[in-house]
C-alpha atoms as a PDB file:
ATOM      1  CA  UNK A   1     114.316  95.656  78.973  1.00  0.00           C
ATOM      2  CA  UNK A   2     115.567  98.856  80.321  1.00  0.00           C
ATOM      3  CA  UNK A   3     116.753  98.973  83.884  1.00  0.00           C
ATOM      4  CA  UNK A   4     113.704 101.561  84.775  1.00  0.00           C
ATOM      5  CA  UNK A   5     110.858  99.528  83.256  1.00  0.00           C
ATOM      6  CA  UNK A   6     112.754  96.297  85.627  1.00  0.00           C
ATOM      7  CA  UNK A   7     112.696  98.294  88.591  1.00  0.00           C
ATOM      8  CA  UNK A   8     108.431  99.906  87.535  1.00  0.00           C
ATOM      9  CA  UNK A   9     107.975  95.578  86.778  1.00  0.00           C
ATOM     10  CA  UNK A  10     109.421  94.488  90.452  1.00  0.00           C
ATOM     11  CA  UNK A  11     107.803  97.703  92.243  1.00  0.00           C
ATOM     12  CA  UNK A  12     104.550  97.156  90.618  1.00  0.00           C
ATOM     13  CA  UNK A  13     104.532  93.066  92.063  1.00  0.00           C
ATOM     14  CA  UNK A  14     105.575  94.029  95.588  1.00  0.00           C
ATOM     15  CA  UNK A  15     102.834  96.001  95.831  1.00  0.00           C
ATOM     16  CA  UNK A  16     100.888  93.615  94.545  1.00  0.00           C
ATOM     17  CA  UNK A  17     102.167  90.898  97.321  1.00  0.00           C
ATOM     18  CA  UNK A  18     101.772  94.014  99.793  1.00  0.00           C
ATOM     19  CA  UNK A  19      98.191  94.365  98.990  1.00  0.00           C
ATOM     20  CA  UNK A  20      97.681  90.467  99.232  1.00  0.00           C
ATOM     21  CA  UNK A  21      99.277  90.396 102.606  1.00  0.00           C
ATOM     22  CA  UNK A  22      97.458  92.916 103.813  1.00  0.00           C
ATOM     23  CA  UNK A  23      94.161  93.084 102.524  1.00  0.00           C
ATOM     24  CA  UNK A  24      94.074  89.124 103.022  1.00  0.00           C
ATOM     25  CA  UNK A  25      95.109  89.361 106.549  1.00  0.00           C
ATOM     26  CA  UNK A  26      92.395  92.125 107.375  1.00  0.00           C
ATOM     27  CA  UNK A  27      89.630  89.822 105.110  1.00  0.00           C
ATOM     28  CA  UNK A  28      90.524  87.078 107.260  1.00  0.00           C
ATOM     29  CA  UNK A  29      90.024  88.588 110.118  1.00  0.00           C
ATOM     30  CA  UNK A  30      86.370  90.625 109.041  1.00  0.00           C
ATOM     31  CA  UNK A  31      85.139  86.647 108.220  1.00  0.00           C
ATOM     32  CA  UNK A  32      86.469  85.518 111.505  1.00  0.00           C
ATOM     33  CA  UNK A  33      84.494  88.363 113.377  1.00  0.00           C
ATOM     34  CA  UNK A  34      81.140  86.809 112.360  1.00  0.00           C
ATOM     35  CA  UNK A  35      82.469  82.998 112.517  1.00  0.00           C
ATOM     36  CA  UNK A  36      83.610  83.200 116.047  1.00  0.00           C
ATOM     37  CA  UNK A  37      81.682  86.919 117.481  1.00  0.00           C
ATOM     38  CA  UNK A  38      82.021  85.636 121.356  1.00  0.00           C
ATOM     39  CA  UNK A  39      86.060  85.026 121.103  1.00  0.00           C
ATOM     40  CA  UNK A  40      87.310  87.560 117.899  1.00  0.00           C
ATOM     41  CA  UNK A  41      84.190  90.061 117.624  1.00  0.00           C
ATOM     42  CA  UNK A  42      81.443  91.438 119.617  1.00  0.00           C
ATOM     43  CA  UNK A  43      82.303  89.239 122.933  1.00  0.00           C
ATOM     44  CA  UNK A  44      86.161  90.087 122.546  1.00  0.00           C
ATOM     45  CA  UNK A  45      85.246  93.693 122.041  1.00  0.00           C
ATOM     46  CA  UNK A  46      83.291  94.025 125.282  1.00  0.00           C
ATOM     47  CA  UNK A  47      86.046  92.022 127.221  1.00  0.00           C
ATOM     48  CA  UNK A  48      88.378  95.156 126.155  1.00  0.00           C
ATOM     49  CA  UNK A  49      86.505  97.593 126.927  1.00  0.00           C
ATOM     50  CA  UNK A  50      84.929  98.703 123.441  1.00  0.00           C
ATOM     51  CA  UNK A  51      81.786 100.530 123.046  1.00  0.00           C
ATOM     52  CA  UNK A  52      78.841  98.658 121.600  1.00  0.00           C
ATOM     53  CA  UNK A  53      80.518  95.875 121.903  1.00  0.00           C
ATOM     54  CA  UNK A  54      77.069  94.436 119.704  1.00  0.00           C
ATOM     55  CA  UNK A  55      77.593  97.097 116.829  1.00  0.00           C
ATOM     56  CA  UNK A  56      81.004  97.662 116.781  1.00  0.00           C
ATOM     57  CA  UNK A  57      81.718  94.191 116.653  1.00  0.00           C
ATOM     58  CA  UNK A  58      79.641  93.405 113.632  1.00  0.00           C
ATOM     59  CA  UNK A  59      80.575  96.733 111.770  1.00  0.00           C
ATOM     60  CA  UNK A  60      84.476  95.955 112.079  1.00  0.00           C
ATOM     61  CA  UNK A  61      83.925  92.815 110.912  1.00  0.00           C
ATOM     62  CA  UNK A  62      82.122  94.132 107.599  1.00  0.00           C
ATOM     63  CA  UNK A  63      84.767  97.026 107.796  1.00  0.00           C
ATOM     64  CA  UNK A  64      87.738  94.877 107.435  1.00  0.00           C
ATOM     65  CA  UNK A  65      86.098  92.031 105.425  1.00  0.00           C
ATOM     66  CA  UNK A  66      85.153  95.037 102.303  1.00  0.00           C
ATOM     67  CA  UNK A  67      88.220  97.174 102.741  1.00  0.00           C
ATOM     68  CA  UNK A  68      90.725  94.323 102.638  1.00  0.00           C
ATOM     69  CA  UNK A  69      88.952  92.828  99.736  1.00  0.00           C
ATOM     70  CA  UNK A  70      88.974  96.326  97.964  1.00  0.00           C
ATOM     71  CA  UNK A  71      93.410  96.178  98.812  1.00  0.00           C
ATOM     72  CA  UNK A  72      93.285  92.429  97.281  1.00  0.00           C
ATOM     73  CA  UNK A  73      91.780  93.310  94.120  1.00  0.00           C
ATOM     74  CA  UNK A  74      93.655  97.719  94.215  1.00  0.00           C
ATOM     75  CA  UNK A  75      90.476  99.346  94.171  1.00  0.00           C
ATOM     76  CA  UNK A  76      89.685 102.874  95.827  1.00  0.00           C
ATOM     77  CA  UNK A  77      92.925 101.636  97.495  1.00  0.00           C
ATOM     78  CA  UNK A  78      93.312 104.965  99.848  1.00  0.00           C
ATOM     79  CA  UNK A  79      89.739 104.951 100.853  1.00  0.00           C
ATOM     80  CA  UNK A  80      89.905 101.231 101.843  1.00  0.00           C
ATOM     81  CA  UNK A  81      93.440 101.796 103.402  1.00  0.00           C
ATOM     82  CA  UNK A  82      92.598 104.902 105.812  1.00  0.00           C
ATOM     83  CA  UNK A  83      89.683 103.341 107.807  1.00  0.00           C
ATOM     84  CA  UNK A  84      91.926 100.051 108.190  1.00  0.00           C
ATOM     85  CA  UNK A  85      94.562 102.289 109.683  1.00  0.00           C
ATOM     86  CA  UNK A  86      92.498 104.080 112.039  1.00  0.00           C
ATOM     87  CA  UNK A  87      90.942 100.127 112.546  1.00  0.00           C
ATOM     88  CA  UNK A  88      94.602  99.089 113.485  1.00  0.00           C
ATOM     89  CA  UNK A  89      95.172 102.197 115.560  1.00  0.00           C
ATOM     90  CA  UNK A  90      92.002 101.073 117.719  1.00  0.00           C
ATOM     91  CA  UNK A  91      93.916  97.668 118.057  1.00  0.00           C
ATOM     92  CA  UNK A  92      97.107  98.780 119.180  1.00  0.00           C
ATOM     93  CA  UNK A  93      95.509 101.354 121.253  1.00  0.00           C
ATOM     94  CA  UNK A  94      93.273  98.910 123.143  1.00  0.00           C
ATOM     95  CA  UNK A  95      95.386  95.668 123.411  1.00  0.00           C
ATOM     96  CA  UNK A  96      99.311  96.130 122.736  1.00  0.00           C
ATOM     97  CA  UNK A  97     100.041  99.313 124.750  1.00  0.00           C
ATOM     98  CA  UNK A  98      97.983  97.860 127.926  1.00  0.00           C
ATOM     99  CA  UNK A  99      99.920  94.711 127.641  1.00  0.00           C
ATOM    100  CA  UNK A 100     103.256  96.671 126.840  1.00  0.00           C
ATOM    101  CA  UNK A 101     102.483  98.209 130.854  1.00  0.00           C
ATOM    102  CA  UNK A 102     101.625  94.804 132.085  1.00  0.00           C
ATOM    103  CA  UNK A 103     103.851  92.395 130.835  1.00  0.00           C
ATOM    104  CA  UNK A 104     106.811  94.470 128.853  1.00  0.00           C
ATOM    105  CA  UNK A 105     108.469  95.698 126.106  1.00  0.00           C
ATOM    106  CA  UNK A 106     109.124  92.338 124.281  1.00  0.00           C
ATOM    107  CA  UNK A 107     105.421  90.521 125.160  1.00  0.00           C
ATOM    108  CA  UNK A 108     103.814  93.662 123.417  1.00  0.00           C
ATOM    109  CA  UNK A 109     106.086  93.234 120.469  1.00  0.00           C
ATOM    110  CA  UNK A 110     105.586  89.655 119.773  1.00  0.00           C
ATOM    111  CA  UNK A 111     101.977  89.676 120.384  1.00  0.00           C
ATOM    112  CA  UNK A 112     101.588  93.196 118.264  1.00  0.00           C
ATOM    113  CA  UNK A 113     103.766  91.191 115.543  1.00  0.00           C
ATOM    114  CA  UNK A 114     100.834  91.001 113.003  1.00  0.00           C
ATOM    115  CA  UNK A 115      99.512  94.800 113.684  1.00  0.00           C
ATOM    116  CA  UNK A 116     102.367  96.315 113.332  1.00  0.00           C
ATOM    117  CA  UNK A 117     102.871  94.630 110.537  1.00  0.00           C
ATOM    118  CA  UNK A 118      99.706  95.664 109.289  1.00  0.00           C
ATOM    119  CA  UNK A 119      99.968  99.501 110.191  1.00  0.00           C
ATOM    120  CA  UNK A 120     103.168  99.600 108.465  1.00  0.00           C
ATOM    121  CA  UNK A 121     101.745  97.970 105.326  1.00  0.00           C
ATOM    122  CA  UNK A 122      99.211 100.389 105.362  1.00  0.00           C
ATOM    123  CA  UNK A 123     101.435 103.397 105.462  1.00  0.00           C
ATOM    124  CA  UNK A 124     103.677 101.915 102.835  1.00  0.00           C
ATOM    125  CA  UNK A 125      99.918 101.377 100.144  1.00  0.00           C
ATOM    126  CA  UNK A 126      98.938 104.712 101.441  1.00  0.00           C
ATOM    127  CA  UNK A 127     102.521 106.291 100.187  1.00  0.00           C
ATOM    128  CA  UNK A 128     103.059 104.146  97.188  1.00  0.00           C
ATOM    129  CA  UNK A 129      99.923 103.614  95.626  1.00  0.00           C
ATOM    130  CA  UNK A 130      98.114 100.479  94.479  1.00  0.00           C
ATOM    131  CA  UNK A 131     100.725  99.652  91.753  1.00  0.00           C
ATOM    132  CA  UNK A 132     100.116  98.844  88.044  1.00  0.00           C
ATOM    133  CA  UNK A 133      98.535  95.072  88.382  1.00  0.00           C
ATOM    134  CA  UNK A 134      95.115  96.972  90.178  1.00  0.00           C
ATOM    135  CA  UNK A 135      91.856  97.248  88.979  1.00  0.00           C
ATOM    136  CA  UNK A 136      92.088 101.304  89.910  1.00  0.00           C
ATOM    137  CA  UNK A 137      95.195 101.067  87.618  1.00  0.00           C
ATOM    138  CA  UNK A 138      93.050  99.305  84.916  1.00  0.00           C
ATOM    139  CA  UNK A 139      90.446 101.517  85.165  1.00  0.00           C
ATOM    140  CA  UNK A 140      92.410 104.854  85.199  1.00  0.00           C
ATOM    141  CA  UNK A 141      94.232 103.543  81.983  1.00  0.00           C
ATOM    142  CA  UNK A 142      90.921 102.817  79.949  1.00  0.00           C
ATOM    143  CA  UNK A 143      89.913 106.678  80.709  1.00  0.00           C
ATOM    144  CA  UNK A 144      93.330 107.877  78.806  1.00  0.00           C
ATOM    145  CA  UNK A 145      92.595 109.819  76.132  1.00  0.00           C
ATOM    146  CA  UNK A 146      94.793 108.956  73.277  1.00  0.00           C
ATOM    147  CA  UNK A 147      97.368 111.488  72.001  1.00  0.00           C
ATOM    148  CA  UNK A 148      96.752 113.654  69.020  1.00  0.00           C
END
């Protein structure tokens, strides 16, 4: 094994663990939407201040629960990955920066923990692509035309 096809083996499974981390914790979070709407969906939404809190609520939830699925399984991996980023943005926006004027610097960051976590993850798919163990990466290689 050459030391380049080591490195393309170990890049191509981080981003494979990347896209399970993220696109499991934004699935998780979709199916929690619906499962408990009053505390993590529509009823949290309204308590901060969001819009139609009774549509945006529901249409998160879907949001997150098909875009993280389509990061789990590296499938239209940008198109999932931008709407969870501006999703994130919303988050941060709404909860972390009004708690980093109420309470601090260091009660934003551990409570923002996950989101930041989550924006950066995004960024990093975004950048580097859905990797070679994808379905887009499966499906882009059965369209290769064979050279002549």
């Amino acid at each position: 094994m050459t030391p380049a096809s080591a490195s393309d083996k170990r890049t191509a499974w981080g981003l494979l663990l990347l896209r399970l981390l993220v696109g499991w914790v934004f699935l998780s979070e979709g199916i929690q939407k619906f499962l408990y709407p009053s505390a993590l969906g529509a009823g949290r939404f309204a308590k901060i201040g969001i819009p139609v809190p009774g549509f945006a609520g529901p249409f998160v939830g879907v949001l997150e629960c098909v875009c993280g699925a389509l990061l789990i399984v590296g499938l239209f991996t940008t198109c999932a990955a931008i709407p969870l980023l501006i999703d994130i943005a919303v988050a941060i926006a709404t909860t972390k920066i009004p708690l980093l004027f109420k309470q601090g610097f260091w009660a934003a960051m551990h409570e923002g923990r996950t989101d930041f976590c989550m924006l950066f993850g995004l960024i990093a798919i975004l950048l580097l692509g859905a990797g070679k163990f994808s379905l887009g990466a499966r499906f882009s290689a059965g369209k290769r035309q064979p050279d002549a």
